[in-house]
N, C-alpha and C. Protein backbone atom coordinates (compact mmCIF):
# COMPACT_ATOMS: atom_id res chain seq x y z
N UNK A 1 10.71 55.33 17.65
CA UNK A 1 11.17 54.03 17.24
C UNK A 1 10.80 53.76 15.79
N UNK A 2 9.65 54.10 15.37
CA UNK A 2 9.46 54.42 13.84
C UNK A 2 10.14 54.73 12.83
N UNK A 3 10.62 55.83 13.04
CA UNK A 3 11.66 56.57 12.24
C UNK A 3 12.84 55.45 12.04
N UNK A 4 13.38 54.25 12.97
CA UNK A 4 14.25 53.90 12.78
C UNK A 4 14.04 52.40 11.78
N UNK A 5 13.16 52.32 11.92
CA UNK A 5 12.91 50.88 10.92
C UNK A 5 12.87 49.49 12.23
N UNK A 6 12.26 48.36 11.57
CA UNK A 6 12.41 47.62 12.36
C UNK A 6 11.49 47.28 13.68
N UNK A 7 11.35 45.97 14.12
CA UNK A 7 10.14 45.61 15.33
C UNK A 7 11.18 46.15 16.80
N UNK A 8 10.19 47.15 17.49
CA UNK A 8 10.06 47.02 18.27
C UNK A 8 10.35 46.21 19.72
N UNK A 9 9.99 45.48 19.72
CA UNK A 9 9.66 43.95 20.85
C UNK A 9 10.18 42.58 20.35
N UNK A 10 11.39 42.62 20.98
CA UNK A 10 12.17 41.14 21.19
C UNK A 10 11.37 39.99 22.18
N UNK A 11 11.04 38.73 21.87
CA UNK A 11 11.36 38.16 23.14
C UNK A 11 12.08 36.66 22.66
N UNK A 12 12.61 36.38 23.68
CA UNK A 12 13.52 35.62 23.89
C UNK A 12 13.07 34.47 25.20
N UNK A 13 12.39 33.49 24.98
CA UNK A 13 12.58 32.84 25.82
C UNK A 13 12.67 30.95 25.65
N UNK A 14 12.36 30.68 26.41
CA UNK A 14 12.27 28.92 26.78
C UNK A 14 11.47 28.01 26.59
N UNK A 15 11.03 27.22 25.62
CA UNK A 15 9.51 26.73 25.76
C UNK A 15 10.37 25.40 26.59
N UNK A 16 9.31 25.18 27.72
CA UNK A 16 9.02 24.35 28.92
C UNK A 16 8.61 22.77 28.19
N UNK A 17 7.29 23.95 28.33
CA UNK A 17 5.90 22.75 28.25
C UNK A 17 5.11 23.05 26.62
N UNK A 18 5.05 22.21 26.00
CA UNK A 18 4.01 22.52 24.25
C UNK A 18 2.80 21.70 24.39
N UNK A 19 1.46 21.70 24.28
CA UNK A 19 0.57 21.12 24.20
C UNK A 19 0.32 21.10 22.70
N UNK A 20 -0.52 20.21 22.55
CA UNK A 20 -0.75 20.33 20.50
C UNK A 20 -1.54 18.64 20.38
N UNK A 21 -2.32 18.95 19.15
CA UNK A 21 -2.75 17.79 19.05
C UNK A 21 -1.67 16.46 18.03
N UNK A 22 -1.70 15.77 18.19
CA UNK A 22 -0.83 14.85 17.49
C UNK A 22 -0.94 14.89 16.12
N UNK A 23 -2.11 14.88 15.68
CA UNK A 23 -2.86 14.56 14.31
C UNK A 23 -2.12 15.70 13.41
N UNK A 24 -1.03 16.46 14.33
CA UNK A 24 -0.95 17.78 13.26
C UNK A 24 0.69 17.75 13.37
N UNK A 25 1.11 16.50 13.27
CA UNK A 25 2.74 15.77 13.74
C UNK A 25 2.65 14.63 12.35
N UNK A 26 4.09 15.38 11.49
CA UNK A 26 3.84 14.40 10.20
C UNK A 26 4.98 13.11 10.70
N UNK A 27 5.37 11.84 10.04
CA UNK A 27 6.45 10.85 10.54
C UNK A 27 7.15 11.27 11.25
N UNK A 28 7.85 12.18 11.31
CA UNK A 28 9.05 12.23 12.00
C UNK A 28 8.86 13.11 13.52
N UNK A 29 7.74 13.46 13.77
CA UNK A 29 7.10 13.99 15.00
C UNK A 29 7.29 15.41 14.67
N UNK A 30 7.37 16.08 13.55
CA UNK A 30 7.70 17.56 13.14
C UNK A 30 5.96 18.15 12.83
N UNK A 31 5.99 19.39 13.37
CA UNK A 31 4.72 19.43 12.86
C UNK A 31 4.15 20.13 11.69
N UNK A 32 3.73 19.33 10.79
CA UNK A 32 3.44 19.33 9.25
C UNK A 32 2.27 20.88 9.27
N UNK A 33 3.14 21.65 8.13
CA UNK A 33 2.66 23.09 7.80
C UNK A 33 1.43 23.42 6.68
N UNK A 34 1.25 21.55 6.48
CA UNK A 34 -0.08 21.40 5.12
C UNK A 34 -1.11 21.03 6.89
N UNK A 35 -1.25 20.67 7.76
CA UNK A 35 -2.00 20.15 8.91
C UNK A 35 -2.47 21.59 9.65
N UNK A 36 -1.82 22.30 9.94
CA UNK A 36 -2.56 23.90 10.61
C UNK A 36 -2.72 24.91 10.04
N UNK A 37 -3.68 25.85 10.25
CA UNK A 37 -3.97 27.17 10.09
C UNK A 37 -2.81 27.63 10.54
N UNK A 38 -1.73 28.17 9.80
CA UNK A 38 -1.33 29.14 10.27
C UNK A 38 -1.74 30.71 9.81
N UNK A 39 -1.34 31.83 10.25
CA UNK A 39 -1.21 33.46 10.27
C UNK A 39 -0.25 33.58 10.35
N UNK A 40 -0.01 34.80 9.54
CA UNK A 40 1.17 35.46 9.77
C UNK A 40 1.04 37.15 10.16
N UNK A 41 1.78 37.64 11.36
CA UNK A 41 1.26 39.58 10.87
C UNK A 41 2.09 40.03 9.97
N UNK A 42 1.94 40.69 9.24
CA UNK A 42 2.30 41.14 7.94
C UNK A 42 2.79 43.30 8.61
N UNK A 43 2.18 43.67 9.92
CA UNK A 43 2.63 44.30 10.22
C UNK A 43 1.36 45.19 10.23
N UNK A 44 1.30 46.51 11.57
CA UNK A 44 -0.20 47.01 11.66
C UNK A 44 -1.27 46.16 11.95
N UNK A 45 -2.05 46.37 11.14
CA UNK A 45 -3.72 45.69 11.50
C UNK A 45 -3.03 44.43 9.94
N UNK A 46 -2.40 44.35 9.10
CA UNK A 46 -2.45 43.65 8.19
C UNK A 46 -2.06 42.00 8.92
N UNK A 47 -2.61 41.02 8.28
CA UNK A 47 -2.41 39.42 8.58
C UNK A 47 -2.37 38.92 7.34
N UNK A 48 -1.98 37.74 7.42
CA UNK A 48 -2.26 36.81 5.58
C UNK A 48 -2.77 35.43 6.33
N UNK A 49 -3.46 34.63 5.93
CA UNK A 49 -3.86 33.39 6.11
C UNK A 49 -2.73 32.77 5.03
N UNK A 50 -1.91 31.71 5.62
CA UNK A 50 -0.66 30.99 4.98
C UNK A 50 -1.58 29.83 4.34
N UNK A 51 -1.87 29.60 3.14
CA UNK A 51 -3.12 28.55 2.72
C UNK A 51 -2.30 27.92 2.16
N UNK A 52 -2.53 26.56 2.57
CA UNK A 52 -1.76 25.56 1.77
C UNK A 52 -1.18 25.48 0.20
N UNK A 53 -1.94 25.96 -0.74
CA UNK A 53 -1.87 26.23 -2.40
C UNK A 53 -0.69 27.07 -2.55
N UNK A 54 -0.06 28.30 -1.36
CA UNK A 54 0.84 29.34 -1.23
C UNK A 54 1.97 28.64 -1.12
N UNK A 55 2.01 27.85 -0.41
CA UNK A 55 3.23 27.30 0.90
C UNK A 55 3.96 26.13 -0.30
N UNK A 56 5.22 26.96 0.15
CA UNK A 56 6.53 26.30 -0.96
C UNK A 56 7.53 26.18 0.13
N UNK A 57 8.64 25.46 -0.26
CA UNK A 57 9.49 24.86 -0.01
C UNK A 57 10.70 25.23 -0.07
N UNK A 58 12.08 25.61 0.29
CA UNK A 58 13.34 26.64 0.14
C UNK A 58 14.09 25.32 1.07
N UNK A 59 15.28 24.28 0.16
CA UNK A 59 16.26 23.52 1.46
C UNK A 59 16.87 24.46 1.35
N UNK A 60 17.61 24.04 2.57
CA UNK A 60 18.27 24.33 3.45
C UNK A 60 19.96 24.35 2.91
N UNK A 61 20.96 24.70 2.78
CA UNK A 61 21.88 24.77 1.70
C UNK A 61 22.67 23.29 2.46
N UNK A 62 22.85 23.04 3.82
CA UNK A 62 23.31 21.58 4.67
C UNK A 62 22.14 21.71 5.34
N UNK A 63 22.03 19.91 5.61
CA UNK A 63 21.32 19.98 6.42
C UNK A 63 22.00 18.89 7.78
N UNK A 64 23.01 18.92 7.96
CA UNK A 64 23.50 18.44 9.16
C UNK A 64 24.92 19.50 8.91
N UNK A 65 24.90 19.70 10.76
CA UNK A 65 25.76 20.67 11.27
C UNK A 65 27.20 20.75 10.82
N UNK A 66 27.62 21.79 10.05
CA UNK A 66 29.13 21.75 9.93
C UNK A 66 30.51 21.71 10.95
N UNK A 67 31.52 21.06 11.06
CA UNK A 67 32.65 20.84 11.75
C UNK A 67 32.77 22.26 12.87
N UNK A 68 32.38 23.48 11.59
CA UNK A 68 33.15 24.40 12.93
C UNK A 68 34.41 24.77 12.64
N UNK A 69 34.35 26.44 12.91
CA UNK A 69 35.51 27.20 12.30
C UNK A 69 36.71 26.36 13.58
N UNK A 70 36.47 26.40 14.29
CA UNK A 70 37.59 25.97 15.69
C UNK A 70 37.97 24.65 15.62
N UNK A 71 37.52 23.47 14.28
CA UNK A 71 37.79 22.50 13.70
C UNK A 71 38.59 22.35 12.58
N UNK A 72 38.83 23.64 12.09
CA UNK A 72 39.23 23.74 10.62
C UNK A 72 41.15 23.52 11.15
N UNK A 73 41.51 23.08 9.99
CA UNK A 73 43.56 23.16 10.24
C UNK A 73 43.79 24.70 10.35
N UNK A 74 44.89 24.34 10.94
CA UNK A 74 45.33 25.66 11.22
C UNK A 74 46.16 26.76 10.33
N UNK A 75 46.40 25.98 9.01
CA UNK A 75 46.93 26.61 8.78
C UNK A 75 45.58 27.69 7.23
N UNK A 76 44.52 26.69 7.36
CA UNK A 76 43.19 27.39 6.81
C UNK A 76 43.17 28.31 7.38
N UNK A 77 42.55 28.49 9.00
CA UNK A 77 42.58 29.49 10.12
C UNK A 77 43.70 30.43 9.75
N UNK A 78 44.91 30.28 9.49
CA UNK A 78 45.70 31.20 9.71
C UNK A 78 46.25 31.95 8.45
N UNK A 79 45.11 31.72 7.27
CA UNK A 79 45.53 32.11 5.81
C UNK A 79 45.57 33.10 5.83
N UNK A 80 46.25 34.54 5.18
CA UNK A 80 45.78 35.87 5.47
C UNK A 80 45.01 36.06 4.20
N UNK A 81 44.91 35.49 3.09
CA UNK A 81 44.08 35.81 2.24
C UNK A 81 42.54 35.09 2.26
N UNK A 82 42.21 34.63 3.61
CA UNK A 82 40.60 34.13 3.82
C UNK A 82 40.39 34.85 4.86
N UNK A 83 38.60 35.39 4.22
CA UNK A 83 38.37 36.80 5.05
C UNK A 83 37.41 35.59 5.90
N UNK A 84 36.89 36.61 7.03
CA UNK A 84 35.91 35.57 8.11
C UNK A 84 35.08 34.79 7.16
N UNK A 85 34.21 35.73 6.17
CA UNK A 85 33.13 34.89 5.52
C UNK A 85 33.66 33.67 4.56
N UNK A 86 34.82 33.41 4.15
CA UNK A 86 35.49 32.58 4.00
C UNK A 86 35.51 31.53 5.08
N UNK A 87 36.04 31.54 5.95
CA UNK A 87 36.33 30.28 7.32
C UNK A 87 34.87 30.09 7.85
N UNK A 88 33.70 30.84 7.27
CA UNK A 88 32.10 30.28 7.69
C UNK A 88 31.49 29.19 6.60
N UNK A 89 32.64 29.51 5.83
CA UNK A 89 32.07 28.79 4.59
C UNK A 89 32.57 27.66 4.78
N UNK A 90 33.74 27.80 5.01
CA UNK A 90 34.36 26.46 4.53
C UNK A 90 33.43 25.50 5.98
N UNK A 91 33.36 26.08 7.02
CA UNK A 91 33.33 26.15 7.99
C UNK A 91 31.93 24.92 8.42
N UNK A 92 31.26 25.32 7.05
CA UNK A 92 29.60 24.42 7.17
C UNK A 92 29.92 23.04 6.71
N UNK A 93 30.99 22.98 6.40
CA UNK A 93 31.20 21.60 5.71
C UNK A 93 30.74 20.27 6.99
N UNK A 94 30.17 19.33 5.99
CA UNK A 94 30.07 18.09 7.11
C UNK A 94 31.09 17.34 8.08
N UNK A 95 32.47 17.51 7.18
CA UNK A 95 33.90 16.52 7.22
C UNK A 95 34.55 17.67 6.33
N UNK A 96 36.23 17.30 7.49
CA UNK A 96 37.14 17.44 6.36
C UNK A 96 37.55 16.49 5.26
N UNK A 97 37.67 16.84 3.99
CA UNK A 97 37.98 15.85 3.40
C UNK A 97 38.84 15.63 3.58
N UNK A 98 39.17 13.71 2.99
CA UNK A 98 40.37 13.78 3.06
C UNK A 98 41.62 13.67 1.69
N UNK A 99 42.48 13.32 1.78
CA UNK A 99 43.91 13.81 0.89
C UNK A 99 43.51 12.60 0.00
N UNK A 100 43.77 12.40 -1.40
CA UNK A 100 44.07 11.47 -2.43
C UNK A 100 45.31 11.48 -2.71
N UNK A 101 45.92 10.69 -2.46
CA UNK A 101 47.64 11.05 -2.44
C UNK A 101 47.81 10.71 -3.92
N UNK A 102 47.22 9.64 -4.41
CA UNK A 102 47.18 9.51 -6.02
C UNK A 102 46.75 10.75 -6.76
N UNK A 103 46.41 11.54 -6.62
CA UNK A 103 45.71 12.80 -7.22
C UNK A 103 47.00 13.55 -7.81
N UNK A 104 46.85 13.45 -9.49
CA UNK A 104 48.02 14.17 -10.02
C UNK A 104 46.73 15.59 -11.23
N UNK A 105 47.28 16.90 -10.18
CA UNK A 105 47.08 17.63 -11.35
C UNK A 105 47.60 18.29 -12.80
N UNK A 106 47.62 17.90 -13.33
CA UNK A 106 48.36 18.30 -14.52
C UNK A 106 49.07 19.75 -15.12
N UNK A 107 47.27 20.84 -14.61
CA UNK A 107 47.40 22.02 -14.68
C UNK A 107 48.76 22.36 -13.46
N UNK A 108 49.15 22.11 -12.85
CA UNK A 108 49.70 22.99 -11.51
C UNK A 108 50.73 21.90 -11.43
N UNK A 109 51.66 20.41 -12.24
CA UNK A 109 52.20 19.69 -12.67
C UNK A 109 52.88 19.68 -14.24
N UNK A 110 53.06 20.90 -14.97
CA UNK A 110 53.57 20.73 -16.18
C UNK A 110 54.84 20.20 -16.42
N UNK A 111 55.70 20.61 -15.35
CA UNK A 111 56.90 20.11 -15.70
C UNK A 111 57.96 21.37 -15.57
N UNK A 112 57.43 22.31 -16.08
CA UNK A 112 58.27 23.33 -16.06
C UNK A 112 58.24 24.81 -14.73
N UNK A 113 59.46 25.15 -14.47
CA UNK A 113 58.87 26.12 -13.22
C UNK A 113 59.32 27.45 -13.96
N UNK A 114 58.72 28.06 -12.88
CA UNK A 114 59.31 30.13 -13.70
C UNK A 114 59.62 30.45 -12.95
């Protein structure tokens, strides 16, 4: 299993029941990562102590759930020039927007056709 890269041992399950002390629950009942010791294994016998002075911050690119490729128009869905990773993209959006019917572009409006 070595040779191939990669952990070993999946698990996959359900948390039930969580015990925890409160005091380590910031406003919003989330539990705040400046409040515990955490560890991390780093892999082998290696660990890191996660010390507060380390611990930074990365948002999240949305942070409420996008519509959903099976939401998008159909005729997005049915573009042949948007590859999947295209329709995931568009896909995270909050809302479709909607149309400005006043919206005059100029570039793609000259006046003249070819």
């Amino acid at each position: 299993m070595r040779d191939h890269g990669g952990a070993g041992i999946l698990v996959v399950a359900e948390v039930i029941t969580m015990h925890l002390d409160e005091e380590i629950l910031d406003e919003d009942s989330l539990i705040d990562p400046l409040k515990v010791r955490q560890v991390a294994s780093l892999g082998g016998d290696y660990y890191i102590d996660a010390r507060p002075e380390y611990l930074f911050k990365i948002p999240k690119p949305i942070a409420t759930r996008g519509i959903g490729v099976d939401n998008l128009p159909k005729k997005v869905k049915q573009n042949p020039t948007l590859t999947g990773n295209h329709l995931w993209q568009l896909a995270n959006v909050a809302k479709i927007p909607s149309m400005d019917i006043g919206y005059h572009d100029p570039s793609r409006h000259s006046g003249w056709r070819t």
